[in-house]
C-alpha atoms as a PDB file:
ATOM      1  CA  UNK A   1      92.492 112.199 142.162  1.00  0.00           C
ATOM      2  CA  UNK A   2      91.107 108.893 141.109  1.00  0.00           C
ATOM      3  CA  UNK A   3      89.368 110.322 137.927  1.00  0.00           C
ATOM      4  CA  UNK A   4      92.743 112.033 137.337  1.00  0.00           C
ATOM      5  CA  UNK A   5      94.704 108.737 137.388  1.00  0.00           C
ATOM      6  CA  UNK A   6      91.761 106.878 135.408  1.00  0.00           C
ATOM      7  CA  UNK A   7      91.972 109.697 132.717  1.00  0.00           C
ATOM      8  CA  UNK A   8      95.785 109.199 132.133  1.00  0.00           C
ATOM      9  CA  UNK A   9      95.591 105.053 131.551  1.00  0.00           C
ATOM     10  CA  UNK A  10      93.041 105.572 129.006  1.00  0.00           C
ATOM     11  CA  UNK A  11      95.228 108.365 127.610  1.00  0.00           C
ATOM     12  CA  UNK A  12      98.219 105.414 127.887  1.00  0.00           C
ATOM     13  CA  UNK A  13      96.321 103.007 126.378  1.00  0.00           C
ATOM     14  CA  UNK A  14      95.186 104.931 123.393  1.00  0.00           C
ATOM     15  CA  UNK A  15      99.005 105.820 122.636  1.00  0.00           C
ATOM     16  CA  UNK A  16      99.673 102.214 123.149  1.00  0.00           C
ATOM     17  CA  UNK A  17      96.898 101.146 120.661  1.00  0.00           C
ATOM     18  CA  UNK A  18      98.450 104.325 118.507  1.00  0.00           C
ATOM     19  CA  UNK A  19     102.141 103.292 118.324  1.00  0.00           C
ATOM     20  CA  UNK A  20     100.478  99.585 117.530  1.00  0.00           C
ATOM     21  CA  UNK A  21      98.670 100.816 114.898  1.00  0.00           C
ATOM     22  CA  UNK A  22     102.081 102.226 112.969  1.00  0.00           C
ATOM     23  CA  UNK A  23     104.140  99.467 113.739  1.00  0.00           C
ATOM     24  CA  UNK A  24     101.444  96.892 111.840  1.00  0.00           C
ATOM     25  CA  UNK A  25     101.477 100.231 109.103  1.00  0.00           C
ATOM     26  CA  UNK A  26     105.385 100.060 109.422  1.00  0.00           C
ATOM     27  CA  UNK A  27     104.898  96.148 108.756  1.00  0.00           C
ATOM     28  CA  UNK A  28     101.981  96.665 105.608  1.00  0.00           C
ATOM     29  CA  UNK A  29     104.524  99.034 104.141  1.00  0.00           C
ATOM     30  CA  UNK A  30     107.248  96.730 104.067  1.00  0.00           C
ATOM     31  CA  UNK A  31     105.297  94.008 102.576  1.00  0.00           C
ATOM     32  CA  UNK A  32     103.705  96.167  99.719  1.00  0.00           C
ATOM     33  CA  UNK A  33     107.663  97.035  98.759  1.00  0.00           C
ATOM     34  CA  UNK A  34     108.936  93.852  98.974  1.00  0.00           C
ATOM     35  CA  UNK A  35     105.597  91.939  96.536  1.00  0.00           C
ATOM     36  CA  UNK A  36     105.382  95.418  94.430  1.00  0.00           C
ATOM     37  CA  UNK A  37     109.028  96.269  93.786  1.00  0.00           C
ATOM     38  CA  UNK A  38     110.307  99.437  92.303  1.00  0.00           C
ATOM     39  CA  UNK A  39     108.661 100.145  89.200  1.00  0.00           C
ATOM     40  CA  UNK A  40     109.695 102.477  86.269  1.00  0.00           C
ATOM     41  CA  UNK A  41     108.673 103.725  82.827  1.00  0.00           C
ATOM     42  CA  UNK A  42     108.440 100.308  81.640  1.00  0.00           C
ATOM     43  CA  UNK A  43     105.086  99.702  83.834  1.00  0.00           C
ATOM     44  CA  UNK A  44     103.461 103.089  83.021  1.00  0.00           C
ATOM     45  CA  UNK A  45     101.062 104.124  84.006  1.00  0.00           C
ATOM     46  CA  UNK A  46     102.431 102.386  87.219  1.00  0.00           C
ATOM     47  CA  UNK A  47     105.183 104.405  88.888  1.00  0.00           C
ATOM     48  CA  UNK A  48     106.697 103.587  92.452  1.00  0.00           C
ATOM     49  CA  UNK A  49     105.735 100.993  94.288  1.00  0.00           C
ATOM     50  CA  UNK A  50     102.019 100.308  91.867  1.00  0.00           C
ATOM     51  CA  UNK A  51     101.010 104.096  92.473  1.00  0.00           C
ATOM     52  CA  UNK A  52      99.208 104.261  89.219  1.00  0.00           C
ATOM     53  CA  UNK A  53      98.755 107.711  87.892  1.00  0.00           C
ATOM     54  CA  UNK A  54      95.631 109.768  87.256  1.00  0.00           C
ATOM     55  CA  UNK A  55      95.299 111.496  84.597  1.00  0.00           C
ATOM     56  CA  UNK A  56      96.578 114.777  86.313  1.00  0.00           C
ATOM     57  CA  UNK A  57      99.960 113.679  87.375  1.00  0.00           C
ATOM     58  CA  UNK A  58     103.213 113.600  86.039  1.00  0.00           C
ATOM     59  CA  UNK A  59     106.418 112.157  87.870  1.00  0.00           C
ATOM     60  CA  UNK A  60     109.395 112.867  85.315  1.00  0.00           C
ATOM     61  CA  UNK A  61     111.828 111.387  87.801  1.00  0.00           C
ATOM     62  CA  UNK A  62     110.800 108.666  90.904  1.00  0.00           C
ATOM     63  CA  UNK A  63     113.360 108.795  93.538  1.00  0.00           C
ATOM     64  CA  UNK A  64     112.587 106.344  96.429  1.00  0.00           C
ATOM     65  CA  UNK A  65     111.719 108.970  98.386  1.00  0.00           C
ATOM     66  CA  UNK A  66     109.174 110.083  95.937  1.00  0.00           C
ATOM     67  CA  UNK A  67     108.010 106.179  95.684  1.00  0.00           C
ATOM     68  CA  UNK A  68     107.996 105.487  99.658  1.00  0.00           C
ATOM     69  CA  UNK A  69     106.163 108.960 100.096  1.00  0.00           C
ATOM     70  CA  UNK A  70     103.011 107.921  97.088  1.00  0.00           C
ATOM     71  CA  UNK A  71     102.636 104.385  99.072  1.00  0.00           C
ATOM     72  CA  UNK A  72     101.918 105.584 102.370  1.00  0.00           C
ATOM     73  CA  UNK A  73      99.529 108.462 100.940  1.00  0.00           C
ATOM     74  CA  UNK A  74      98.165 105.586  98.954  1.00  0.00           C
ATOM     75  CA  UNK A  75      97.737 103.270 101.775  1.00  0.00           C
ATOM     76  CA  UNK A  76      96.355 105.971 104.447  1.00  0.00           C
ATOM     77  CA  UNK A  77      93.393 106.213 101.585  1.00  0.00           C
ATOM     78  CA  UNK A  78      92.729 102.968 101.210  1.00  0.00           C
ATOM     79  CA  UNK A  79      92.602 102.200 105.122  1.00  0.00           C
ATOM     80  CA  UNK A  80      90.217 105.600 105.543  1.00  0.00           C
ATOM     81  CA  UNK A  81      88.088 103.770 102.737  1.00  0.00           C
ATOM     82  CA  UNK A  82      87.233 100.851 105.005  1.00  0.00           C
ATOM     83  CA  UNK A  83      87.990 103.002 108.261  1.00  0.00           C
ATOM     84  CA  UNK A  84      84.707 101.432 108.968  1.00  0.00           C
ATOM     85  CA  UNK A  85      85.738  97.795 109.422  1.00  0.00           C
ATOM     86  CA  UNK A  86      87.904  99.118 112.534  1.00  0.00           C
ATOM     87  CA  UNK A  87      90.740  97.141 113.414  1.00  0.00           C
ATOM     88  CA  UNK A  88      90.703  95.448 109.569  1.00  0.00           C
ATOM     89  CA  UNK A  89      90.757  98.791 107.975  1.00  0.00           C
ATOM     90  CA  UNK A  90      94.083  97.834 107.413  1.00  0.00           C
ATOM     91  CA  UNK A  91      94.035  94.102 105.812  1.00  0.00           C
ATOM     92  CA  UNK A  92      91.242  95.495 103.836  1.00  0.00           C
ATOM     93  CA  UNK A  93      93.532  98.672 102.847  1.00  0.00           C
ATOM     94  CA  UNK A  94      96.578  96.552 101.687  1.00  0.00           C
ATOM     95  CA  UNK A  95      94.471  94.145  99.989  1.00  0.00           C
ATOM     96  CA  UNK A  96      92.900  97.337  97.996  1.00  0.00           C
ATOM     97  CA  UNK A  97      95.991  98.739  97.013  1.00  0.00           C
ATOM     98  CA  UNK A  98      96.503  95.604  95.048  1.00  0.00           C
ATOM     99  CA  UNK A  99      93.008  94.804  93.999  1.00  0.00           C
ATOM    100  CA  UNK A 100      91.160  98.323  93.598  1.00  0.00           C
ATOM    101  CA  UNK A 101      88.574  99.192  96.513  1.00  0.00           C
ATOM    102  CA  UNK A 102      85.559  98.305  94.196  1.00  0.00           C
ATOM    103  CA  UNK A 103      86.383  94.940  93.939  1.00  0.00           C
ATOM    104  CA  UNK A 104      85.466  94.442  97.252  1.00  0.00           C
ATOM    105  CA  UNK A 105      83.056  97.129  97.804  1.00  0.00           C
ATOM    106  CA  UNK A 106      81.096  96.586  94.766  1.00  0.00           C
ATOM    107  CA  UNK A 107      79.877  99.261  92.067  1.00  0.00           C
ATOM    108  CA  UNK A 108      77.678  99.248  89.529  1.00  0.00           C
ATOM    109  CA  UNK A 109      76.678  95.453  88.720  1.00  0.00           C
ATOM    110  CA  UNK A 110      79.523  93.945  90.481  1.00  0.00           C
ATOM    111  CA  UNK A 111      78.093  92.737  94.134  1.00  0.00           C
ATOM    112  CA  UNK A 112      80.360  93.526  97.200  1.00  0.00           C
ATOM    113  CA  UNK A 113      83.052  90.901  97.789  1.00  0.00           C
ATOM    114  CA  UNK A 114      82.570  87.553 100.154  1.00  0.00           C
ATOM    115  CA  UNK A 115      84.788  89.181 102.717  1.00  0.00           C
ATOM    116  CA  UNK A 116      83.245  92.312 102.814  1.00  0.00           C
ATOM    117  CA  UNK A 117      80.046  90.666 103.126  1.00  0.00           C
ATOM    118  CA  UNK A 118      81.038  88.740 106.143  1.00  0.00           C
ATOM    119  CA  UNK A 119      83.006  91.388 108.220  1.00  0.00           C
ATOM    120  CA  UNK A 120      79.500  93.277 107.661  1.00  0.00           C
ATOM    121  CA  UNK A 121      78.132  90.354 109.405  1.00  0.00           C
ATOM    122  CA  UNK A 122      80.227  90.402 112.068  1.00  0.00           C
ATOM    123  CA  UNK A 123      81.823  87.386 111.335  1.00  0.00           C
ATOM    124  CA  UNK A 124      85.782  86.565 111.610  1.00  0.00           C
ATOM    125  CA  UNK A 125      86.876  84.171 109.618  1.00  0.00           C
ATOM    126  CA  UNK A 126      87.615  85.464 106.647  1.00  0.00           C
ATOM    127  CA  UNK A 127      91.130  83.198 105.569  1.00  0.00           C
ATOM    128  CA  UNK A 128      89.497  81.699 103.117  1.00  0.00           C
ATOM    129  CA  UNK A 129      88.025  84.504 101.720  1.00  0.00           C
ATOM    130  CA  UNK A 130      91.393  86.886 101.586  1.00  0.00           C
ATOM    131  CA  UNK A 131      93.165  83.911 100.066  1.00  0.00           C
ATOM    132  CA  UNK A 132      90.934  83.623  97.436  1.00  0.00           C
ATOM    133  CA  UNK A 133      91.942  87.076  96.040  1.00  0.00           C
ATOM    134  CA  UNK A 134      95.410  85.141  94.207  1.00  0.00           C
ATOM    135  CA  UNK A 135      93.702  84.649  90.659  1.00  0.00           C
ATOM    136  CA  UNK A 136      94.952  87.265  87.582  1.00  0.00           C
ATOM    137  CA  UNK A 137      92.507  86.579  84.420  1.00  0.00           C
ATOM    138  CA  UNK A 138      90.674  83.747  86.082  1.00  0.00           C
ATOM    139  CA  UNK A 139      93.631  81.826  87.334  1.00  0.00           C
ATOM    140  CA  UNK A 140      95.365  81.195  90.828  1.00  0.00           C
ATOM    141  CA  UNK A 141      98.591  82.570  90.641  1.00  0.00           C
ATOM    142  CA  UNK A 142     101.224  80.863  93.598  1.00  0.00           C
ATOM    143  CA  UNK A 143     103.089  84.057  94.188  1.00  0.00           C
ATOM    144  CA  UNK A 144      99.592  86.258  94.761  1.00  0.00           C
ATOM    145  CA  UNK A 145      98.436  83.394  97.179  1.00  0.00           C
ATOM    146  CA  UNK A 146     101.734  83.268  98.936  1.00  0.00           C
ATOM    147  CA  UNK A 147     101.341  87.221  99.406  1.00  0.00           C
ATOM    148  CA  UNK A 148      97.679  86.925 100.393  1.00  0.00           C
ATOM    149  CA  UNK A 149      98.802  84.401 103.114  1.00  0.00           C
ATOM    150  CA  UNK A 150     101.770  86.776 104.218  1.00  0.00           C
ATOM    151  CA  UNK A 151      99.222  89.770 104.475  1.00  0.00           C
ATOM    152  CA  UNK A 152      96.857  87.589 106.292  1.00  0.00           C
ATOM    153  CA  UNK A 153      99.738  86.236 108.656  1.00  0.00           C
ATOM    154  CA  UNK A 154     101.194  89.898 109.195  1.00  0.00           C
ATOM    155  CA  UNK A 155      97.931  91.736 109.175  1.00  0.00           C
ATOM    156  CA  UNK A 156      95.003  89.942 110.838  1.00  0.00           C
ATOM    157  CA  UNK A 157      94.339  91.321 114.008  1.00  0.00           C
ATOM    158  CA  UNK A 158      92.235  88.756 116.154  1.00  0.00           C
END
């Protein structure tokens, strides 16, 4: 009986820790449309909401259902990327959909990133070192730092 009633909190607790887990995906999705916006021919070969197309795909018309659909596929990649880094798969995730995964993982002769460098490490705080991805050709930009700090605010899981 006991092992019965111990078996159904931890089944409780992982569909707590589940529905968590979409409501701070819920909350990353929101945030990527609200900094990315809607974007259209003008920003090929950006469609959506900064899906940018390979060089198999063709999207002749993007409804927002279309647009809302690419994101989340996006997103679930990026997150199963750095699935490793646990409960910051998902800072790390939206930060890559902006950034590109390989500028903080590294490739080639670029080194891994600061912040992946210390979450390797085991340490925590990385504020500092998620800000510091704001700069577009070698300059801080406000509106990429004020992002940055929204992710951080929304996303960071203690």
């Amino acid at each position: 009986m006991r092992r019965r009633g111990i078996l159904t909190f931890c089944l409780l607790l992982a569909a707590e820790m589940a529905l968590a887990q979409d409501g701070r995906f819920e909350e990353a999705v929101t945030l990527i449309k609200r900094y990315e916006g809607m974007h259209d021919e003008r920003h090929y070969p950006y469609v959506g909401y900064g899906h940018k197309l390979l060089q198999n795909e063709h999207y002749p018309v993007m409804t927002e259902e279309r647009a809302d659909s690419l994101l989340r596929a996006d997103l679930r990649q990026k997150c199963r990327v750095f699935r490793r880094f646990g409960r910051d798969s998902l800072l790390l995730g939206v930060l890559a959909y902006n950034v590109g995964e390989y500028r903080l993982l590294g490739y080639g002769e670029r080194p891994k990133s600061r912040l992946v460098r210390k979450l390797e490490a085991g340490e925590r705080d990385i504020r500092a070192e998620y800000v510091s991805f704001c700069r577009y050709r070698g300059k801080a930009v406000a509106s990429l730092r004020q992002r940055r700090e929204d992710e951080y605010e929304l996303l960071y899981n203690e």
